[in-house]
Protein backbone atom coordinates (compact mmCIF):
# COMPACT_ATOMS: atom_id res chain seq x y z
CA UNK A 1 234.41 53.17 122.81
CA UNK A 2 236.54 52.34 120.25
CA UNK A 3 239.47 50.00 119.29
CA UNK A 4 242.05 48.81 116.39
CA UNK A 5 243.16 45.68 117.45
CA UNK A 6 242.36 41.83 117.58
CA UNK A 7 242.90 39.51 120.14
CA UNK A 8 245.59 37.93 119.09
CA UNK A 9 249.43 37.63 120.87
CA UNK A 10 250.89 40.72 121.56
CA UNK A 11 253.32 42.38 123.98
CA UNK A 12 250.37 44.87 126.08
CA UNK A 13 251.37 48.13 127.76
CA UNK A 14 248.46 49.74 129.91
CA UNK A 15 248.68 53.53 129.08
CA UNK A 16 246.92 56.02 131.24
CA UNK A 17 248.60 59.34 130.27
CA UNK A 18 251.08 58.99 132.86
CA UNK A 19 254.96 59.26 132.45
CA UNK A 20 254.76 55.86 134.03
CA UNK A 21 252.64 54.36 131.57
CA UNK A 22 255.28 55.48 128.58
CA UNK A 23 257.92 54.37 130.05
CA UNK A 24 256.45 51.33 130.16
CA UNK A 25 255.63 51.55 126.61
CA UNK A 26 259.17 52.28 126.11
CA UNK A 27 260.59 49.17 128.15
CA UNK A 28 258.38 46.79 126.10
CA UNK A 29 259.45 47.90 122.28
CA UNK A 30 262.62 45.56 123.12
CA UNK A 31 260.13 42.67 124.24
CA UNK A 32 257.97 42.93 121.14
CA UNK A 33 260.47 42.93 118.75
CA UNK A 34 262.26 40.47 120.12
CA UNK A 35 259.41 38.08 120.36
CA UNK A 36 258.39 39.45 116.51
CA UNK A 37 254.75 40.07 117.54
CA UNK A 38 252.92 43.59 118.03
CA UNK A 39 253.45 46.20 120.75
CA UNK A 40 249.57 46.68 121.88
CA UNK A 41 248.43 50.01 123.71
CA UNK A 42 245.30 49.54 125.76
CA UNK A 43 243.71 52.49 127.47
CA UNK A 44 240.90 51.79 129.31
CA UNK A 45 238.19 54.42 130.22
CA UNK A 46 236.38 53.57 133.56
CA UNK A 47 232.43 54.05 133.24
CA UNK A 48 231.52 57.41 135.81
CA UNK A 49 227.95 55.82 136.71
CA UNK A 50 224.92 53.34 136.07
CA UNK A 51 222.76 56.94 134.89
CA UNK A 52 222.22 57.95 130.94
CA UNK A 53 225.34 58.71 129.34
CA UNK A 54 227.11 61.85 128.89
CA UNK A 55 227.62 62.83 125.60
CA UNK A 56 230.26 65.47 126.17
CA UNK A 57 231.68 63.96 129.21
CA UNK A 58 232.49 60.98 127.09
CA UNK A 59 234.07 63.24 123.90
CA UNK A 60 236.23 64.28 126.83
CA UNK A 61 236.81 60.58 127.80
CA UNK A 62 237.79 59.68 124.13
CA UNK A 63 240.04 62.85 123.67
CA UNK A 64 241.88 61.98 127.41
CA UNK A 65 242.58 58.69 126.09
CA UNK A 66 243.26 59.71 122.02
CA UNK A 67 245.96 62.08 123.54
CA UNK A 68 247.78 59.21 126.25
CA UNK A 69 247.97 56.66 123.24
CA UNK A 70 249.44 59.24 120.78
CA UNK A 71 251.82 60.14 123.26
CA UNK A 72 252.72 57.01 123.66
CA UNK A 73 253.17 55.93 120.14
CA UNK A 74 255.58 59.21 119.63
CA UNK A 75 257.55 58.44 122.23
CA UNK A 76 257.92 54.46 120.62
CA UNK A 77 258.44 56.05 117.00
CA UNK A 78 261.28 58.09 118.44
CA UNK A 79 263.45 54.70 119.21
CA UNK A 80 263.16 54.14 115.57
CA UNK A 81 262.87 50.52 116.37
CA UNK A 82 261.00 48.13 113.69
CA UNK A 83 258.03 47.13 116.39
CA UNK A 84 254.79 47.01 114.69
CA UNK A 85 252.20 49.17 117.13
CA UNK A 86 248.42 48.61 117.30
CA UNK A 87 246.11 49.97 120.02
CA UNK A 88 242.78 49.65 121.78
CA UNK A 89 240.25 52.24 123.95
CA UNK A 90 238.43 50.08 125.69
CA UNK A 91 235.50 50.97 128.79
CA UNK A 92 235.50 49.16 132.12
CA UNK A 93 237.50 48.54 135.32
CA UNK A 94 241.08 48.78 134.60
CA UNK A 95 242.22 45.45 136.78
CA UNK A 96 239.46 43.49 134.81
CA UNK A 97 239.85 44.85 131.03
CA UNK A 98 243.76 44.17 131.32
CA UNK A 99 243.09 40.91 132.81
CA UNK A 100 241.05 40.00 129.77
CA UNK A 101 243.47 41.31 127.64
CA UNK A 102 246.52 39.05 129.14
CA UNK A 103 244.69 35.96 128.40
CA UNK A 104 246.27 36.21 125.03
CA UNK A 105 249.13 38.24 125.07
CA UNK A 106 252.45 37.33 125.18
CA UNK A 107 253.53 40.01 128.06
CA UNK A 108 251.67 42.03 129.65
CA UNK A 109 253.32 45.93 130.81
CA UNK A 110 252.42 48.79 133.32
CA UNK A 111 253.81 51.90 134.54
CA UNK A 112 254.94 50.90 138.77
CA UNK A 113 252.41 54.23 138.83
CA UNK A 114 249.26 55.76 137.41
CA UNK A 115 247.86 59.14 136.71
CA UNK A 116 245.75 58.63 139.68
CA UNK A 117 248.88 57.77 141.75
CA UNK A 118 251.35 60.91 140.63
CA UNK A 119 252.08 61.85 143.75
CA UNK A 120 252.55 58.57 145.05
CA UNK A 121 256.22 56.11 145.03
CA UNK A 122 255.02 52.54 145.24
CA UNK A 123 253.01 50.12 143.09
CA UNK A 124 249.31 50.38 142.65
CA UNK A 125 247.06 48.25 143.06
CA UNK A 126 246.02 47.54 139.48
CA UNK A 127 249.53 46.64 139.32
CA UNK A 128 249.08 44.49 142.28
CA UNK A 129 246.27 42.47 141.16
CA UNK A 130 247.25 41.72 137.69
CA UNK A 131 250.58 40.62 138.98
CA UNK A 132 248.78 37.89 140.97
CA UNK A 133 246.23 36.81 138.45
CA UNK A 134 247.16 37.41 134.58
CA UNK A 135 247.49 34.40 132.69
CA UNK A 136 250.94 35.68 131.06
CA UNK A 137 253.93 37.26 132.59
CA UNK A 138 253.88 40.56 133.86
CA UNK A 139 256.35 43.81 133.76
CA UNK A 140 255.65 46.22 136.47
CA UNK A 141 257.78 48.62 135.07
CA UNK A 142 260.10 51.19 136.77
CA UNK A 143 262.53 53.94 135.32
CA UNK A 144 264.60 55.42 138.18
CA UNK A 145 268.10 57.59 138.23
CA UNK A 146 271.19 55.33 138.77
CA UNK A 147 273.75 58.16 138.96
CA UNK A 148 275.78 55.54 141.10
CA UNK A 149 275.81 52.90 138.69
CA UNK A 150 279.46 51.35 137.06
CA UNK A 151 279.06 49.93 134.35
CA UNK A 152 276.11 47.68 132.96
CA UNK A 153 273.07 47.07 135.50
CA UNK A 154 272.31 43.64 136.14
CA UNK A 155 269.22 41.38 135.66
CA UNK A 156 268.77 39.57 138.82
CA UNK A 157 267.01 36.47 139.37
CA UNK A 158 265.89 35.00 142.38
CA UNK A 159 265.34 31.00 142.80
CA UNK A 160 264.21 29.14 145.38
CA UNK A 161 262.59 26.09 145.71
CA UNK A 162 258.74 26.87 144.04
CA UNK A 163 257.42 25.22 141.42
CA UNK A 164 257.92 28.73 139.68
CA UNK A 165 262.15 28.80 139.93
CA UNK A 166 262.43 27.11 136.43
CA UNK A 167 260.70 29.15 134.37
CA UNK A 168 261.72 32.81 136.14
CA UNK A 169 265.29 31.08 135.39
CA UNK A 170 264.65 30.63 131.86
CA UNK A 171 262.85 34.62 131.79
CA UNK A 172 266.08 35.56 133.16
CA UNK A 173 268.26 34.37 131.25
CA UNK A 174 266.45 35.86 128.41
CA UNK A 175 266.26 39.03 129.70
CA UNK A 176 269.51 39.27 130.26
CA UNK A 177 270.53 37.95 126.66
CA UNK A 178 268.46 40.78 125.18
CA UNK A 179 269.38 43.36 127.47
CA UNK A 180 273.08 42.47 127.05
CA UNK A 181 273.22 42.15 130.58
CA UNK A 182 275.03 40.12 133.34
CA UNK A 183 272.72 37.68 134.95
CA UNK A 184 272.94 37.24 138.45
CA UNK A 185 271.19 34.65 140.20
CA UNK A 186 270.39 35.01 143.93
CA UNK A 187 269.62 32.49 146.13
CA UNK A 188 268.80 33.03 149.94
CA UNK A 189 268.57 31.17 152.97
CA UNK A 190 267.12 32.80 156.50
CA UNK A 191 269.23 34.85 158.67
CA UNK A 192 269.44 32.80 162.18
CA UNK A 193 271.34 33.25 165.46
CA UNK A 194 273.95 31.41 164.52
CA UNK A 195 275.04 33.13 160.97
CA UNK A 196 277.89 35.14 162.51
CA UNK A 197 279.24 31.68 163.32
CA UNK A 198 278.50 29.13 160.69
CA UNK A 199 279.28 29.98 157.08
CA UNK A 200 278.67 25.84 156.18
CA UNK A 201 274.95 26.15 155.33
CA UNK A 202 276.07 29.17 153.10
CA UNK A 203 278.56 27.12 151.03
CA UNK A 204 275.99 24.72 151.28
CA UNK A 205 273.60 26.65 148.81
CA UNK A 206 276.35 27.88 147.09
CA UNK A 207 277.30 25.01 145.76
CA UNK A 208 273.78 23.39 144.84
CA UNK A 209 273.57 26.78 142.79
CA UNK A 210 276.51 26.41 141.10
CA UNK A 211 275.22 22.76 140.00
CA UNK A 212 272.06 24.14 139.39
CA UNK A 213 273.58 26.85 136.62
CA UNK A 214 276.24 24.09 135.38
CA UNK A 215 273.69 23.34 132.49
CA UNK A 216 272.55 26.29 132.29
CA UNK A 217 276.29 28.13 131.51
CA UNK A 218 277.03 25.62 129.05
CA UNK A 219 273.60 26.00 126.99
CA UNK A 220 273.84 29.76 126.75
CA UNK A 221 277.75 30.26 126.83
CA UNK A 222 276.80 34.32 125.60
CA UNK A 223 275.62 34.87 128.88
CA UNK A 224 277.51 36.10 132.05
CA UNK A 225 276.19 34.25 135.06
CA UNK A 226 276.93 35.47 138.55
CA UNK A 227 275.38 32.79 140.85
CA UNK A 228 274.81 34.87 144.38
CA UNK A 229 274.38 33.32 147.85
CA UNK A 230 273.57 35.05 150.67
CA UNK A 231 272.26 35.09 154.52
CA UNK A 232 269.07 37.23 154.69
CA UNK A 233 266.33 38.34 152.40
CA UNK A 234 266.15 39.35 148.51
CA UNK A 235 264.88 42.68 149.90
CA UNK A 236 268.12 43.26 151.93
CA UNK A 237 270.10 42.41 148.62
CA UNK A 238 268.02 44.79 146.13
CA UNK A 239 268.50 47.85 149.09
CA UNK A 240 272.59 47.43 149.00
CA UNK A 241 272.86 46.67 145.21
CA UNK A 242 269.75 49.34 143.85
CA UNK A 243 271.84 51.05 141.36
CA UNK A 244 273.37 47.97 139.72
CA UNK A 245 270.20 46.49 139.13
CA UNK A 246 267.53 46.94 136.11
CA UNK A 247 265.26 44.03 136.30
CA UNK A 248 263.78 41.52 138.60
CA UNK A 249 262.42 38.45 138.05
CA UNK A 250 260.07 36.67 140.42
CA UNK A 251 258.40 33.50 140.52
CA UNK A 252 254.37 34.84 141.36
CA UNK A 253 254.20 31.84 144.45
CA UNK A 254 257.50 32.55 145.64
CA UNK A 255 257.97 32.07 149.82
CA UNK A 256 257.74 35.29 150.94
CA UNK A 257 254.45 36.18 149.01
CA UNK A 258 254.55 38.95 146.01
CA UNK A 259 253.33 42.09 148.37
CA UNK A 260 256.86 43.53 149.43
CA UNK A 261 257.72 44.30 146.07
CA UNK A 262 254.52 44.46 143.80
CA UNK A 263 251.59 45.55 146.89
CA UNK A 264 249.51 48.39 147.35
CA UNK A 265 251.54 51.98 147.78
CA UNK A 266 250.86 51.08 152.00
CA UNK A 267 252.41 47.44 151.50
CA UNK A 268 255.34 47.81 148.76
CA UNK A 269 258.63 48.15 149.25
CA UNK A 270 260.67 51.51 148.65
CA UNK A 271 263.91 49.38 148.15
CA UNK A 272 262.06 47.96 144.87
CA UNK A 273 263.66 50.35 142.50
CA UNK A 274 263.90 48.68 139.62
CA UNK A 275 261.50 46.59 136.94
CA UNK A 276 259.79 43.81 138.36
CA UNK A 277 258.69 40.91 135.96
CA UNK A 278 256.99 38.22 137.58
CA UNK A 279 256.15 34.73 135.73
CA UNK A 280 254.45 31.36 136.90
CA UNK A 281 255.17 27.68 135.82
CA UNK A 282 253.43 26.80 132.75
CA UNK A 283 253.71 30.36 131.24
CA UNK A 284 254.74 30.83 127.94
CA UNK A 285 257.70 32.88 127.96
């Protein structure tokens, strides 16, 4: 195998071939640049057996994988964006080379699919593991139609009370500011038998939101906040508001557990239509 690229920090995009995998390239030029370090492409050939190996069969490999990167580095050049782009072809398991990799990059990217997955609609499961277990945040990436959309789609953040809610606030807000973006921030509370009833507990979180954001509103006056409170789940808010949203940011130890919206193609959601970026306390953002 072969590479062009040191481990230092980066923005990484795992490219496969797949459409998935540049779009992903695509969604991270804006993260690179904005964080002034390189865009890195890593492909990553998986080895076909423990036997002698096969000198045409990996010629094939290395073509397969010289043909995804420079598809993905046209499709970057076209944004004519000032991102400097290096790239790696690297052999091993896919979960554990781009786990390796995140350990110093700044971001780490992937297509919500792979070639392996093209007829498929949810997240695999190399997206599923890395989400759980890189060191740095992590963009599962999804480009979808939003034909229904008025005007600009939001970045939506959800809080709660993890140790995580900070920091996904602060990768919000971000986001948002270099997406030109609203920001909404959601905060739930369970749906009981007595919602239809009592609004109180709603105003309730409402209000420690709003004091919450107070801080927040006045440190980054460029940004339009729209604190959200509602009865019910963040899944129940992403299937009625799909095509006003482009990103989603997620604490990775956040109550419900990260499956519904980053698991296997059997245990994702389908109302996850959009970007999913999900970020831990103590990660450098």
């Amino acid at each position: 195998m072969y590479k062009s690229a040191s481990p230092s920090p980066a923005v990484v995009v795992g490219v496969d071939g797949s459409r998935w995998s540049v779009d992903a390239a695509l969604w991270a030029v804006d993260e690179a640049v904005s964080r002034d370090v390189p865009l890195r492409l890593l492909y990553v050939v998986e080895p076909r057996g423990h036997g002698a190996v096969d000198p045409q069969q990996e010629a094939q490999d290395l073509a397969c994988a010289d043909v995804s990167v420079r598809r993905a580095l046209v499709a970057i050049e076209s944004t004519e964006k000032p991102v400097k782009v290096e790239w790696e072809v690297l052999q091993g398991h896919p979960s554990r080379v781009l786990l390796d990799a995140s350990r110093s990059a700044d971001l780490l990217c992937l297509g919500s699919l792979g070639i392996a997955h093209a007829t498929g609609y949810r997240l695999g499961s190399t997206s599923a593991t890395l989400a759980s277990s890189a060191p740095c945040p992590v963009a599962i990436v999804r480009s979808a139609n939003h034909h229904g959309a008025m005007g600009p789609r939001h970045v939506v953040v959800e809080v709660d009370e993890s140790p995580d809610s900070a920091v996904v606030l602060e990768a919000g807000i971000s986001e948002a500011r270099l997406r030109g973006a609203p920001l909404t921030v959601l905060a739930t509370r369970p749906t009981t038998l007595s919602d239809g009833r009592d609004r109180v507990p709603d105003d309730g979180v409402r209000a420690r939101l709003d004091k919450r954001l107070a801080q927040h509103r006045v440190a980054n006056p460029d940004v339009e906040f729209n604190p959200v409170a509602i009865r019910g789940s963040t899944m129940n808010y992403l299937d009625r508001q799909a095509d006003s949203i482009q990103l989603l940011v997620i604490g990775r130890h956040r109550r419900p557990g990260m499956g519904e919206i980053v698991g296997t193609a059997r245990s994702a959601s389908p109302q996850v239509n959009c970007t999913a970026l999900i970020c831990q306390n103590g990660q450098r953002l």
